[in-house]
C-alpha atoms as a PDB file:
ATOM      1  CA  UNK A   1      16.780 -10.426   4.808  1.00  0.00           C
ATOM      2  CA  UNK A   2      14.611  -7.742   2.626  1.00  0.00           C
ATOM      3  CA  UNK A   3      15.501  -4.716   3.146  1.00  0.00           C
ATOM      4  CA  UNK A   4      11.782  -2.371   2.088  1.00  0.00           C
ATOM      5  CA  UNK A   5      10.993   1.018   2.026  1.00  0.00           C
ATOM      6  CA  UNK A   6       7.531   1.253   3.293  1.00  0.00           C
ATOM      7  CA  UNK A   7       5.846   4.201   1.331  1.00  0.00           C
ATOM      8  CA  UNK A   8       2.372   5.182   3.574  1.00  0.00           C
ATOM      9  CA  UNK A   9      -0.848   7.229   3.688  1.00  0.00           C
ATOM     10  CA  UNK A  10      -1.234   5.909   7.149  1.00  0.00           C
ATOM     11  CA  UNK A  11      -4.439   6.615   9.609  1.00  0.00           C
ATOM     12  CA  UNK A  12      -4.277   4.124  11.842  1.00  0.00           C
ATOM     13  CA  UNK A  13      -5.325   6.224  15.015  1.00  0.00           C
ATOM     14  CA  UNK A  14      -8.146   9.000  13.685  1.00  0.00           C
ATOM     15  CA  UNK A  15     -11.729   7.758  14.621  1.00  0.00           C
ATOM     16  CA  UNK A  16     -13.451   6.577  11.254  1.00  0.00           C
ATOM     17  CA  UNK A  17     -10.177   6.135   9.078  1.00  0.00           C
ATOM     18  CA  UNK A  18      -9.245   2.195   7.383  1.00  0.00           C
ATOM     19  CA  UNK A  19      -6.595   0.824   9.736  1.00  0.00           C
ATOM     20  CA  UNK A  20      -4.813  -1.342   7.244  1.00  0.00           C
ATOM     21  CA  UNK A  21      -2.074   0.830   6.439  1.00  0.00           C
ATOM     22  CA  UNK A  22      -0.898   0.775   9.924  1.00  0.00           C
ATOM     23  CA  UNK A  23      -1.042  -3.420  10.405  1.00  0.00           C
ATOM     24  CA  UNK A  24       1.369  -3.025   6.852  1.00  0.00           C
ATOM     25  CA  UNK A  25       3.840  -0.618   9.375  1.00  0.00           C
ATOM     26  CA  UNK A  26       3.446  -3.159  12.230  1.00  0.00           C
ATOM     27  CA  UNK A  27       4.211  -6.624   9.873  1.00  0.00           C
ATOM     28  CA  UNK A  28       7.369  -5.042   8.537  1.00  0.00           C
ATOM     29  CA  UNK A  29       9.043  -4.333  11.897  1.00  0.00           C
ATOM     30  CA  UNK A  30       7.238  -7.993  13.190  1.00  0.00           C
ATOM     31  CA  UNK A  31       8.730  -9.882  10.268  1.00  0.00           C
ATOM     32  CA  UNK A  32      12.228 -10.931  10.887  1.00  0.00           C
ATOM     33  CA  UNK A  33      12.463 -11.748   7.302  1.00  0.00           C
ATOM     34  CA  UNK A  34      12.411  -7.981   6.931  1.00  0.00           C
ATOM     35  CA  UNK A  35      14.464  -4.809   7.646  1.00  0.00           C
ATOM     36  CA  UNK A  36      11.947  -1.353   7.733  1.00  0.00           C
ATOM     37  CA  UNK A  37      14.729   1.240   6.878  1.00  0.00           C
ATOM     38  CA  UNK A  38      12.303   4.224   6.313  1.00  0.00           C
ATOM     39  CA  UNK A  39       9.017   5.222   5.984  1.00  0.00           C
ATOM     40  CA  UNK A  40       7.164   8.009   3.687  1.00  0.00           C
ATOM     41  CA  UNK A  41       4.198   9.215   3.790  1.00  0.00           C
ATOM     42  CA  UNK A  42       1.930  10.513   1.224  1.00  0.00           C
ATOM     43  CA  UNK A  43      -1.350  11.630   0.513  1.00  0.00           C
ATOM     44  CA  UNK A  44      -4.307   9.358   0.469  1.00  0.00           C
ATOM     45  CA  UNK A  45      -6.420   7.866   3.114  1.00  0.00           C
ATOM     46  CA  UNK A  46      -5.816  11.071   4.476  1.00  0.00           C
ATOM     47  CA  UNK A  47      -4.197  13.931   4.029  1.00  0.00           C
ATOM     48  CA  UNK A  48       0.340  13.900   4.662  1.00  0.00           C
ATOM     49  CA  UNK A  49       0.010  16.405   7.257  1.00  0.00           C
ATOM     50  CA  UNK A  50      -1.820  13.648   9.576  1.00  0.00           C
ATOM     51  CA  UNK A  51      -0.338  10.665   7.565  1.00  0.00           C
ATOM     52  CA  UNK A  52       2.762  12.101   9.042  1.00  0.00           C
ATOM     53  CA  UNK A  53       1.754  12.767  12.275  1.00  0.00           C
ATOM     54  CA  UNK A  54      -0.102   9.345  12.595  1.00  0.00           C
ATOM     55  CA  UNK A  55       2.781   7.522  11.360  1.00  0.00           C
ATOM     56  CA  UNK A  56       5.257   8.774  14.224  1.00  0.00           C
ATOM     57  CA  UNK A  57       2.835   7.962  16.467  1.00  0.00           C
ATOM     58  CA  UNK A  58       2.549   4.327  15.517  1.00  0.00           C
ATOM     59  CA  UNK A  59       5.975   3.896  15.345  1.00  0.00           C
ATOM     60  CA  UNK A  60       6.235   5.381  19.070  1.00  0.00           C
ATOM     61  CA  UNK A  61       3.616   2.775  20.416  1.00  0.00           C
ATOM     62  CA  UNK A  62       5.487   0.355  18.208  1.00  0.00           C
ATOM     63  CA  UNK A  63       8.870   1.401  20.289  1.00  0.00           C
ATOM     64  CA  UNK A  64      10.277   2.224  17.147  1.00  0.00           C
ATOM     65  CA  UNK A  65      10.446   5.443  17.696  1.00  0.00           C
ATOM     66  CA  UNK A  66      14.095   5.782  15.522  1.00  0.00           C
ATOM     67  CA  UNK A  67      13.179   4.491  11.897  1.00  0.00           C
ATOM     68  CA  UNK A  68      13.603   7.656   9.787  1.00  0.00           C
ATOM     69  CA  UNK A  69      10.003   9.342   8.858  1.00  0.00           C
ATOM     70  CA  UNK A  70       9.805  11.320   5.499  1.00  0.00           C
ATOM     71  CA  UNK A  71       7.105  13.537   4.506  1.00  0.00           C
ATOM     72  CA  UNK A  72       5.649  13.532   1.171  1.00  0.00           C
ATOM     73  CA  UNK A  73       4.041  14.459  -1.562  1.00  0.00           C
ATOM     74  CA  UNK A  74       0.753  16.754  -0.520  1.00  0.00           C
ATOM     75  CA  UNK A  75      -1.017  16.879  -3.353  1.00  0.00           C
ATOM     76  CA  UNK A  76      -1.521  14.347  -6.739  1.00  0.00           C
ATOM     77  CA  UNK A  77       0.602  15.474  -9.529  1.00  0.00           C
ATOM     78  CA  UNK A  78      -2.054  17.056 -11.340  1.00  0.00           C
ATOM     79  CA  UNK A  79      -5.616  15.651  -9.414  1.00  0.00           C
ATOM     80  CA  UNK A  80      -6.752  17.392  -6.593  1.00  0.00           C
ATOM     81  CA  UNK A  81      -6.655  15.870  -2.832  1.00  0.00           C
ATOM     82  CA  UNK A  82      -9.054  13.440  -2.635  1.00  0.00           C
ATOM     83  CA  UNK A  83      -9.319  12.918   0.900  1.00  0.00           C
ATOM     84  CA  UNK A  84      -8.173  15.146   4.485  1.00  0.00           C
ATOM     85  CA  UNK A  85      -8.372  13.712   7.807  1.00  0.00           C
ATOM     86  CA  UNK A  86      -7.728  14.436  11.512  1.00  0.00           C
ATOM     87  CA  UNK A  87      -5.206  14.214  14.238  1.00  0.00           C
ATOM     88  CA  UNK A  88      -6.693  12.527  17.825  1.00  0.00           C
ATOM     89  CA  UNK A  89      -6.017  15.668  20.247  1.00  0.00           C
ATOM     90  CA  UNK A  90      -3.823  12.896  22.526  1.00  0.00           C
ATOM     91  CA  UNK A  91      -1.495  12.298  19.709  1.00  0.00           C
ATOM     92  CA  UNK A  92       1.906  14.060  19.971  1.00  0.00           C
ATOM     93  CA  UNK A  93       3.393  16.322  16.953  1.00  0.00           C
ATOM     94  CA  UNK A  94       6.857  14.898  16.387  1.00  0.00           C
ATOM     95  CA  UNK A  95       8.638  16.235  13.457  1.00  0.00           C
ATOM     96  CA  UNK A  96       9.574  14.034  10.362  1.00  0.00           C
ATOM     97  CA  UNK A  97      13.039  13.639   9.147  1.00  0.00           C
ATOM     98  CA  UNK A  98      13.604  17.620   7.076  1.00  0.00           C
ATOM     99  CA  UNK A  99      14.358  15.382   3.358  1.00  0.00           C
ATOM    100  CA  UNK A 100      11.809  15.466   1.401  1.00  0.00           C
ATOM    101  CA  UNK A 101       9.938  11.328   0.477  1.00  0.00           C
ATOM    102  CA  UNK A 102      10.977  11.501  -2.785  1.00  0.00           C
ATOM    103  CA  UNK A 103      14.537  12.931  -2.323  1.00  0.00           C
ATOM    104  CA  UNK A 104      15.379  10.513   0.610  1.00  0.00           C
ATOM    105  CA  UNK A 105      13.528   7.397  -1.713  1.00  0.00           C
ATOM    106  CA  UNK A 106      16.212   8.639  -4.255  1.00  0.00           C
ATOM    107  CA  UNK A 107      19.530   9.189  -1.702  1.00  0.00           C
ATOM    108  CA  UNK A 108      18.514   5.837   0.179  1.00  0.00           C
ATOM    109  CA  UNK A 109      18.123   3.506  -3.298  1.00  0.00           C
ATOM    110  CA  UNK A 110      21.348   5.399  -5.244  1.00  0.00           C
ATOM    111  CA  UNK A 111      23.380   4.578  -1.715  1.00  0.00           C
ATOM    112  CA  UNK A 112      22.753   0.791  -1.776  1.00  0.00           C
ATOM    113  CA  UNK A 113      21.519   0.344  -5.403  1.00  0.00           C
ATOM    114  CA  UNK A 114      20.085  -3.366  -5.636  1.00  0.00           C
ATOM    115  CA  UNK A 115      19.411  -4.192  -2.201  1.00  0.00           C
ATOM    116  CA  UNK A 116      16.381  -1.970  -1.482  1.00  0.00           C
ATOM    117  CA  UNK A 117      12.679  -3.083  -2.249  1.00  0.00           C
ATOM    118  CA  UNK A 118      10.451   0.228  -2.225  1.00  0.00           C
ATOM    119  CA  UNK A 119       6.398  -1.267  -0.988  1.00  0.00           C
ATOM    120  CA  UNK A 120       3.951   1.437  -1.624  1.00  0.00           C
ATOM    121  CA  UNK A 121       0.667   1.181  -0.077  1.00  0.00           C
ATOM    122  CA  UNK A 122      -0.785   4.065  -1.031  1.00  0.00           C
ATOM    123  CA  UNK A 123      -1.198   6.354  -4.184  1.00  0.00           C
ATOM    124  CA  UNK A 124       1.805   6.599  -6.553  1.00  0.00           C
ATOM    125  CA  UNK A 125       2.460  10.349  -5.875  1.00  0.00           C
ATOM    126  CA  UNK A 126       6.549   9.632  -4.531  1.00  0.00           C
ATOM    127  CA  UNK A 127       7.303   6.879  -6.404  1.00  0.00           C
ATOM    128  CA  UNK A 128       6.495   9.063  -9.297  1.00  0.00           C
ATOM    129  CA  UNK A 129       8.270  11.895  -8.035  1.00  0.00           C
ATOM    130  CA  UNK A 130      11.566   9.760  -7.237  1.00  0.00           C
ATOM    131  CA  UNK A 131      11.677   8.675 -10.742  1.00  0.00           C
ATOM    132  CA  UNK A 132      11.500  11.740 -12.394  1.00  0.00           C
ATOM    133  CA  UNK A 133      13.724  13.189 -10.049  1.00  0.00           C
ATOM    134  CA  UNK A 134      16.745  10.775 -10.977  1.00  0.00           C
ATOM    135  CA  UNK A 135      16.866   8.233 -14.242  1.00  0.00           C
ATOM    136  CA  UNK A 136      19.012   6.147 -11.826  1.00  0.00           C
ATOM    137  CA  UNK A 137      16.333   5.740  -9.431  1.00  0.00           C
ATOM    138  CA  UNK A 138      13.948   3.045 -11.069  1.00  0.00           C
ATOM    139  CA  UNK A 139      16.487   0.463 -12.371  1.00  0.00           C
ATOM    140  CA  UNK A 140      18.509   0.422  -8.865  1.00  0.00           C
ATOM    141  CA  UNK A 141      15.563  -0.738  -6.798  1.00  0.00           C
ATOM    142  CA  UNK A 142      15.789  -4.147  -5.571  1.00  0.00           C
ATOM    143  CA  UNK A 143      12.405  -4.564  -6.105  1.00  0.00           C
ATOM    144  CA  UNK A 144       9.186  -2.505  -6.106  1.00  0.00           C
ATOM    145  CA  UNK A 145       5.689  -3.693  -4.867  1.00  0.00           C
ATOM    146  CA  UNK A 146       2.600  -2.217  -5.100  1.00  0.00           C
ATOM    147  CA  UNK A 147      -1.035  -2.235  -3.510  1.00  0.00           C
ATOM    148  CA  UNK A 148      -2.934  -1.157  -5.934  1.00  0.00           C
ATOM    149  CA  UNK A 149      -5.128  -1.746  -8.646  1.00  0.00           C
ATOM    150  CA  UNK A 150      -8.313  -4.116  -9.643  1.00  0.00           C
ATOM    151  CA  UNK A 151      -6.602  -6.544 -12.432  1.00  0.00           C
ATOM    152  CA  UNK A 152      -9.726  -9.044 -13.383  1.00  0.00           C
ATOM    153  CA  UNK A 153     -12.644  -7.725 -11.973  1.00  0.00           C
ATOM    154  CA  UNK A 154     -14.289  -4.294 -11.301  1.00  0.00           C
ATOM    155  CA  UNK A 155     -15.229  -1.835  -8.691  1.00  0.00           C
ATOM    156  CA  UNK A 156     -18.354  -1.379  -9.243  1.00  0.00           C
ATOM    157  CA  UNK A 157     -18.692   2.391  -8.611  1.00  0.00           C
ATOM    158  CA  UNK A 158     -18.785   4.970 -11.421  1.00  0.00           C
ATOM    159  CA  UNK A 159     -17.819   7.628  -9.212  1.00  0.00           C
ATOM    160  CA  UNK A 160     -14.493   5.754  -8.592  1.00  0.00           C
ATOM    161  CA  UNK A 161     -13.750   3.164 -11.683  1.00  0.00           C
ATOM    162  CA  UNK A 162     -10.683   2.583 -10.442  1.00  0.00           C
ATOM    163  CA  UNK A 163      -9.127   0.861  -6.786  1.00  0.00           C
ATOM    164  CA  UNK A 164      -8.906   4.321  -4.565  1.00  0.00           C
ATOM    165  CA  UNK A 165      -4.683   4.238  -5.007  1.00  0.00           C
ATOM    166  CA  UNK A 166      -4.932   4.524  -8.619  1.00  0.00           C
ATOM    167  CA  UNK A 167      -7.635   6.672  -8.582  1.00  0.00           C
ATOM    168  CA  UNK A 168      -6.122   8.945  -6.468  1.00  0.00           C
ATOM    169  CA  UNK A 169      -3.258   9.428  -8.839  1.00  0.00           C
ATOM    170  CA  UNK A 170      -3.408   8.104 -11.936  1.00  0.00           C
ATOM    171  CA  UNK A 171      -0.823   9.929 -13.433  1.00  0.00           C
ATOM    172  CA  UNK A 172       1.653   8.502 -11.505  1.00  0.00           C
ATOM    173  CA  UNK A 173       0.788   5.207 -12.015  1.00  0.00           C
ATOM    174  CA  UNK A 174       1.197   5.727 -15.898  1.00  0.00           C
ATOM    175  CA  UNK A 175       4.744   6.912 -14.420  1.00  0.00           C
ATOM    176  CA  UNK A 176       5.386   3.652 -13.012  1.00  0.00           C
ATOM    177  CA  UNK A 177       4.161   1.219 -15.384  1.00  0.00           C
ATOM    178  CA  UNK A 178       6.014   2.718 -18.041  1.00  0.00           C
ATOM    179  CA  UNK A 179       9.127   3.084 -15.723  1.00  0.00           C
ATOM    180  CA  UNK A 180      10.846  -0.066 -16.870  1.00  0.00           C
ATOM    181  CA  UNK A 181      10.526  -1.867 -13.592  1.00  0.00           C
ATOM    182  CA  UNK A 182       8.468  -4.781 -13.489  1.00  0.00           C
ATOM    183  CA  UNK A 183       6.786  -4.105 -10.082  1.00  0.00           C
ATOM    184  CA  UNK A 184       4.220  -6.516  -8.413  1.00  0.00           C
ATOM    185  CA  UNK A 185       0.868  -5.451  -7.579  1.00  0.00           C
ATOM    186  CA  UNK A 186      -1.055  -6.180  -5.342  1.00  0.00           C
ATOM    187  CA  UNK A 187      -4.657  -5.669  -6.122  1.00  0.00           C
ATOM    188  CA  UNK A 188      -8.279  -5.925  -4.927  1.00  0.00           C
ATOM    189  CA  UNK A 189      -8.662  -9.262  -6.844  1.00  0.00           C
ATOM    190  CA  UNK A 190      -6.099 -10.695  -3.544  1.00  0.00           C
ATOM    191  CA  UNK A 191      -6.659  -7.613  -1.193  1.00  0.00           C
ATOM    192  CA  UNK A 192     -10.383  -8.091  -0.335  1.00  0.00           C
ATOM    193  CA  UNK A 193      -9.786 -11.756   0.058  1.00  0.00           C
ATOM    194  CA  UNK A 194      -7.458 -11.690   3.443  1.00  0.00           C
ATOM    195  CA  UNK A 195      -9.942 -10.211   6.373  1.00  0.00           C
ATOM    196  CA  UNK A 196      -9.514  -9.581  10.215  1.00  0.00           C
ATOM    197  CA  UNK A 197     -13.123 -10.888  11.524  1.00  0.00           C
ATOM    198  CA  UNK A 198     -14.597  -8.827  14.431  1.00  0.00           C
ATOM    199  CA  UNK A 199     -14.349 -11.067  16.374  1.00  0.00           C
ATOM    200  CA  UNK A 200     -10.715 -11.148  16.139  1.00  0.00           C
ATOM    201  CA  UNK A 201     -10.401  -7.408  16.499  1.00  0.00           C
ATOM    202  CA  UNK A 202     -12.050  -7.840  19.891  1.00  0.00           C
ATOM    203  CA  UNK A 203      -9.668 -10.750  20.804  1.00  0.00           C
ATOM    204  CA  UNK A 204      -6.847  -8.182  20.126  1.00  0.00           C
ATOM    205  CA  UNK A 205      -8.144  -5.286  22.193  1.00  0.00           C
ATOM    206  CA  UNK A 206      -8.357  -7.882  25.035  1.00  0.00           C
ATOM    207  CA  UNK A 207      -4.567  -8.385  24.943  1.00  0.00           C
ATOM    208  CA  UNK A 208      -2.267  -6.830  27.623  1.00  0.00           C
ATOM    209  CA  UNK A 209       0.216  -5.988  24.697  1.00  0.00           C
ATOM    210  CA  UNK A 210      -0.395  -1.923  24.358  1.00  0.00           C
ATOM    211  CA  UNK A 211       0.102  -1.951  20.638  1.00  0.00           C
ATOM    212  CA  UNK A 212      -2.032  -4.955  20.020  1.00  0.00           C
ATOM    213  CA  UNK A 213      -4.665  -3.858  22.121  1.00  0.00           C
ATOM    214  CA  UNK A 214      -5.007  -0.575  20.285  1.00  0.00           C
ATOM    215  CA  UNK A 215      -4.812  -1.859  16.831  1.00  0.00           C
ATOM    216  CA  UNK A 216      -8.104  -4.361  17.880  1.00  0.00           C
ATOM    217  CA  UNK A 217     -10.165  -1.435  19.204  1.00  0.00           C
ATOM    218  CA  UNK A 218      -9.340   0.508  15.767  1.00  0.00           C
ATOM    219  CA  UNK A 219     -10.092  -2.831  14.266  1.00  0.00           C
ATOM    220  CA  UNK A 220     -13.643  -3.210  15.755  1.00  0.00           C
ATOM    221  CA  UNK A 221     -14.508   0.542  15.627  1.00  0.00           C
ATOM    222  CA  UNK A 222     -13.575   0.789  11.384  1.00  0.00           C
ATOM    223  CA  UNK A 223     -15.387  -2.396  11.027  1.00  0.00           C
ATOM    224  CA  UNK A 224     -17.957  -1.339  12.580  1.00  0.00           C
ATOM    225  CA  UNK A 225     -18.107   2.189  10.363  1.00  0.00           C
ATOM    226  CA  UNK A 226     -18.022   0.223   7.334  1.00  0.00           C
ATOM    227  CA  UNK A 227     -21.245  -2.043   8.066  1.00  0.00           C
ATOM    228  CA  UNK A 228     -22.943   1.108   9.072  1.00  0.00           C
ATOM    229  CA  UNK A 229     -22.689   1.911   5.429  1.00  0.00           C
ATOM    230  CA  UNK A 230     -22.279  -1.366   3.342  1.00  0.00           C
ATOM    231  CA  UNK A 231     -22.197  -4.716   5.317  1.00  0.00           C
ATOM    232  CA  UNK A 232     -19.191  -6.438   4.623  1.00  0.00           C
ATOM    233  CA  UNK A 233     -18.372 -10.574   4.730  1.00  0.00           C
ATOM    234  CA  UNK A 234     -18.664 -11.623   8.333  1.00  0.00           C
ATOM    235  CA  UNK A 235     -18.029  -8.467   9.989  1.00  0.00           C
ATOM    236  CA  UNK A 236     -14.854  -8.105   8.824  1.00  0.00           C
ATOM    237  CA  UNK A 237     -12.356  -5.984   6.865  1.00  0.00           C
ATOM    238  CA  UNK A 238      -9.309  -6.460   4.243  1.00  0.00           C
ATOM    239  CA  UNK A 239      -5.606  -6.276   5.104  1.00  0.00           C
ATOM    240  CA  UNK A 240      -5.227  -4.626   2.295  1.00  0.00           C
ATOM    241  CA  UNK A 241      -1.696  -3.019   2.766  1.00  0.00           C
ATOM    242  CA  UNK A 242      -0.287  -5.768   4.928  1.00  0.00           C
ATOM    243  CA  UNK A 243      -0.788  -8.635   2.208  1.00  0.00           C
ATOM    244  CA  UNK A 244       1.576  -6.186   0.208  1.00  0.00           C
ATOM    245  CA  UNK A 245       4.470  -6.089   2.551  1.00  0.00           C
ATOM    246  CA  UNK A 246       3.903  -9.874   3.483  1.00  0.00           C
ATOM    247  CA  UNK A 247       4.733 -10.217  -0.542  1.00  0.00           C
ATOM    248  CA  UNK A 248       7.927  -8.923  -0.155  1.00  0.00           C
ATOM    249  CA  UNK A 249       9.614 -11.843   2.171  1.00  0.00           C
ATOM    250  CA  UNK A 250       6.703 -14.672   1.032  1.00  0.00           C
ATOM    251  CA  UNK A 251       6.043 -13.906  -2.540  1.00  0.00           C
ATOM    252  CA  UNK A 252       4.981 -17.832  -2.016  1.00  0.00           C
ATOM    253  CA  UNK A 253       1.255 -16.526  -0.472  1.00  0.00           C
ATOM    254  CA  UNK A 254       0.108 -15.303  -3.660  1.00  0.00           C
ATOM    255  CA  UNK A 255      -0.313 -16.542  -7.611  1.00  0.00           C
ATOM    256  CA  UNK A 256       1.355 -13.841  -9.998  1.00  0.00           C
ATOM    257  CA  UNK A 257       0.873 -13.597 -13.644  1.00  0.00           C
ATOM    258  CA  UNK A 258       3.183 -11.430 -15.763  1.00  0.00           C
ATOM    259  CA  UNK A 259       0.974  -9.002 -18.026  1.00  0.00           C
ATOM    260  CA  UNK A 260       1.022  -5.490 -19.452  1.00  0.00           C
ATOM    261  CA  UNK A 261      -0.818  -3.323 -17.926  1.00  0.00           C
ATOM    262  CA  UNK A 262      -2.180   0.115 -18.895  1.00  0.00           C
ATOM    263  CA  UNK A 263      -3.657   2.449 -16.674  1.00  0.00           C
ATOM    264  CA  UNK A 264      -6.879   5.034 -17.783  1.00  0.00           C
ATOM    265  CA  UNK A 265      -5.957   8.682 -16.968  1.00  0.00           C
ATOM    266  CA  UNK A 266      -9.355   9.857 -18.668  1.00  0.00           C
ATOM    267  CA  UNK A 267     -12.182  10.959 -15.651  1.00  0.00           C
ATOM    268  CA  UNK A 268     -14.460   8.762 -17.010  1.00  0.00           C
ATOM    269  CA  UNK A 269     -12.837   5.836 -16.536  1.00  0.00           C
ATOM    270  CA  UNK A 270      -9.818   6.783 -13.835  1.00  0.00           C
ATOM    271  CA  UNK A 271      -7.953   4.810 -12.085  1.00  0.00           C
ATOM    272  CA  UNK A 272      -9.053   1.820 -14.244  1.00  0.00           C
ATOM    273  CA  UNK A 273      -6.246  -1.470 -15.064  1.00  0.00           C
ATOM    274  CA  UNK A 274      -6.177  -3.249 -17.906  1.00  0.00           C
ATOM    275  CA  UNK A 275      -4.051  -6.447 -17.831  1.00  0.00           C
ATOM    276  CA  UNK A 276      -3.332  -8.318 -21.002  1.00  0.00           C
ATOM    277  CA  UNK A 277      -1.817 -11.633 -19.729  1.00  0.00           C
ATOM    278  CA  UNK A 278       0.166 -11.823 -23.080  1.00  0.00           C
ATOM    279  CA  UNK A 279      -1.836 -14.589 -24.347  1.00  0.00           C
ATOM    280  CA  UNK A 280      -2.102 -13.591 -27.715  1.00  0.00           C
ATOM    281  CA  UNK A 281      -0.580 -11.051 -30.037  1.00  0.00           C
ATOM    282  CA  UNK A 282      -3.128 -10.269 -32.879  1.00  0.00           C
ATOM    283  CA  UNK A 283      -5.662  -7.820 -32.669  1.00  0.00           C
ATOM    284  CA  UNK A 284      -9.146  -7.722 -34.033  1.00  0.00           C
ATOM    285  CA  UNK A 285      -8.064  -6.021 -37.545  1.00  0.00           C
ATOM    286  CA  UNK A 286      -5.176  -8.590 -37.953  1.00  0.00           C
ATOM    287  CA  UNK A 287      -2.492  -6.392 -36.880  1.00  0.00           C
ATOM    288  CA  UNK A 288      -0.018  -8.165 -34.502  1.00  0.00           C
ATOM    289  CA  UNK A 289       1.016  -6.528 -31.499  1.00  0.00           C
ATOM    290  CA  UNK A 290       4.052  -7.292 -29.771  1.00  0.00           C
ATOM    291  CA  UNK A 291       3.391  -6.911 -26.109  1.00  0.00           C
ATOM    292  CA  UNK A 292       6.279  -7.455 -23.202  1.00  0.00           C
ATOM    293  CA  UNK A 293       5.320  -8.027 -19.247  1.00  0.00           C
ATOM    294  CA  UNK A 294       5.755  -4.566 -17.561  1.00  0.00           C
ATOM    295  CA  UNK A 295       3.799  -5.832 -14.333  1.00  0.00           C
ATOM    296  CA  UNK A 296       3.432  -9.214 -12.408  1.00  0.00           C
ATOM    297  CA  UNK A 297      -0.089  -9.165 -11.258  1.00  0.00           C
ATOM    298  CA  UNK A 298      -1.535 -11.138  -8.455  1.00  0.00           C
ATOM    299  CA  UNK A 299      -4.417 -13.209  -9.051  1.00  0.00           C
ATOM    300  CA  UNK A 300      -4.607 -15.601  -6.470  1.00  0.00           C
ATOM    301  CA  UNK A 301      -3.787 -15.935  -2.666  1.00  0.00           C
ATOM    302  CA  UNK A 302      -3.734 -18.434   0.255  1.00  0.00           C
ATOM    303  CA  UNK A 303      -5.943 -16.468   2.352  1.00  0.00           C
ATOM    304  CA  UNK A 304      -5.579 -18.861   5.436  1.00  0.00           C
ATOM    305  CA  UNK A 305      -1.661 -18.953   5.321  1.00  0.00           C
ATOM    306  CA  UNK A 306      -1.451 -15.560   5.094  1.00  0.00           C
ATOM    307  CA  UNK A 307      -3.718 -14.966   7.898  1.00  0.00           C
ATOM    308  CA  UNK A 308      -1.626 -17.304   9.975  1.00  0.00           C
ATOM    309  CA  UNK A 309       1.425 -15.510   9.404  1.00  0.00           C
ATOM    310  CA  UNK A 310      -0.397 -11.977   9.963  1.00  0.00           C
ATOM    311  CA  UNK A 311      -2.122 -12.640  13.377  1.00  0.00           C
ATOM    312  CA  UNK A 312       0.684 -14.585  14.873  1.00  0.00           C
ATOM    313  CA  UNK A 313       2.896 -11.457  13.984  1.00  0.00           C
ATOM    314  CA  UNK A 314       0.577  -9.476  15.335  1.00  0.00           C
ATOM    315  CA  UNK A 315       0.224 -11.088  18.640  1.00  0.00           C
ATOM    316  CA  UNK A 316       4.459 -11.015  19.214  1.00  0.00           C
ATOM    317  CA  UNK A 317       4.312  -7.223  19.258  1.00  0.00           C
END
């Protein structure tokens, strides 16, 4: 059994907002092979005010109404907010646990050092902040996995070089990756490759399960919003955020490299990876450079397995 903290920027629920953050919520409490024993938000996707708000909702309609809910970071360490959203007016304000993310990451890991896996599917902002806050913090994690990051390709976009939770913060993910723990990421190069079709979204409305009904019409609606700007493959979307939590329990789904990996905090380039897959250790002008692994970096995945495992999960709820 893996015990996770599940570290969110969750919008699951606002009209127009990605919806993968809340399938990631709804495969950790769906996998028995894993134990949700909180959840922090962050900002991201949106901003932690709604994050928050969003998240107890989902856990409500989840009837998990009693895993502990942290609040988080509000702003980047030193960017501004990217990104503010919305609250439905039929979604109830229920207060979050009164610990700040960071501070309960750091109580929670120090209480049961070696048994906790911290998955962070959003920008880098608490993880950060935890292990500043406490020296302890990084080396008594179980485990740490991360969606985030584009490892052997490219976005694409000058306006953001970098995948969006890296972007967001890349501070903090210079933080991380020179935190001593070898955390694996979970990037674009996998993330764009698992999809929900929308013609699966529409299968899931149809359901008489509450939760999985809901989660298809958010499906179809975001899918939906992002053809109206840039068609996607099939009519579909990435699970993003759930492929990360599904590599806690089945690191099996997905081919990992070790590599060190350095992350550009400059605004031209921000939010940009570079992996070297320690295949070599001289540079061009002859000096040698001694590289070790401070990431394991996914560069393959078994899209159909993993979709197997996702919708039938999905369906049980």
């Amino acid at each position: 059994m893996e015990r996770i903290i599940l570290d969110v920027d969750l919008a699951m629920g606002a009209p127009g907002s990605d919806i993968d953050d809340g399938f990631a919520l709804a495969l950790a409490l769906a996998d028995p092979e894993i134990t949700l024993d909180l959840v922090t938000t962050v900002n991201g996707n949106t901003d932690v005010a709604s994050a928050t708000a969003l998240t107890l909702e989902l856990l409500h309609r989840l009837g998990q109404p009693d895993v502990p809910v942290h609040r988080g970071a509000q702003v980047p360490l030193v960017r501004p907010q990217a990104r503010f959203g919305s609250i439905p007016d039929d979604v109830e304000i229920r207060q979050p646990h009164p610990t700040a993310a960071a501070v309960a990451m750091v109580q929670h890991v120090l209480a049961h050092p070696g048994e906790i896996t911290l998955v962070a599917v959003g920008p880098l902002t608490n993880v950060a902040l935890a292990m500043r806050l406490d020296p302890r913090f990084a080396p008594s994690l179980k485990g740490l996995v991360i969606m985030g990051g584009v490892f052997n390709e490219h976005t694409n976009n000058a306006a953001m070089p970098g995948e969006f939770n890296i972007w967001s913060d890349p501070e903090a993910a210079h933080i991380v990756l020179t935190s001593g723990v070898v955390a694996r990421w979970v990037g674009l190069d996998v993330t764009l490759k698992v999809r929900v079709t929308k013609s699966e979204a529409l299968e899931m409305e149809r359901s008489d399960r509450p939760f999985v009904s809901f989660a298809g019409k958010y499906t179809a609606a975001w899918i939906d919003h992002l053809n109206d700007g840039k068609p996607e493959p099939d009519e579909s979307c990435a699970m993003h955020d759930p492929l990360a939590v599904a590599a806690v329990a089945h690191p099996e789904l997905i081919t990992w490299r070790q590599a060190y990996v350095q992350v550009e905090t400059g605004d031209r380039l921000r939010g940009v990876m570079v992996a070297d897959y320690l295949t070599g250790d001289f540079a061009p002008d002859g000096q040698r450079l001694i590289r070790t692994a401070n990431a394991t970096v996914a560069v393959a995945v078994d899209a159909p397995a993993f979709n197997q495992l996702f919708l039938g999960k999905m369906k049980e709820l």
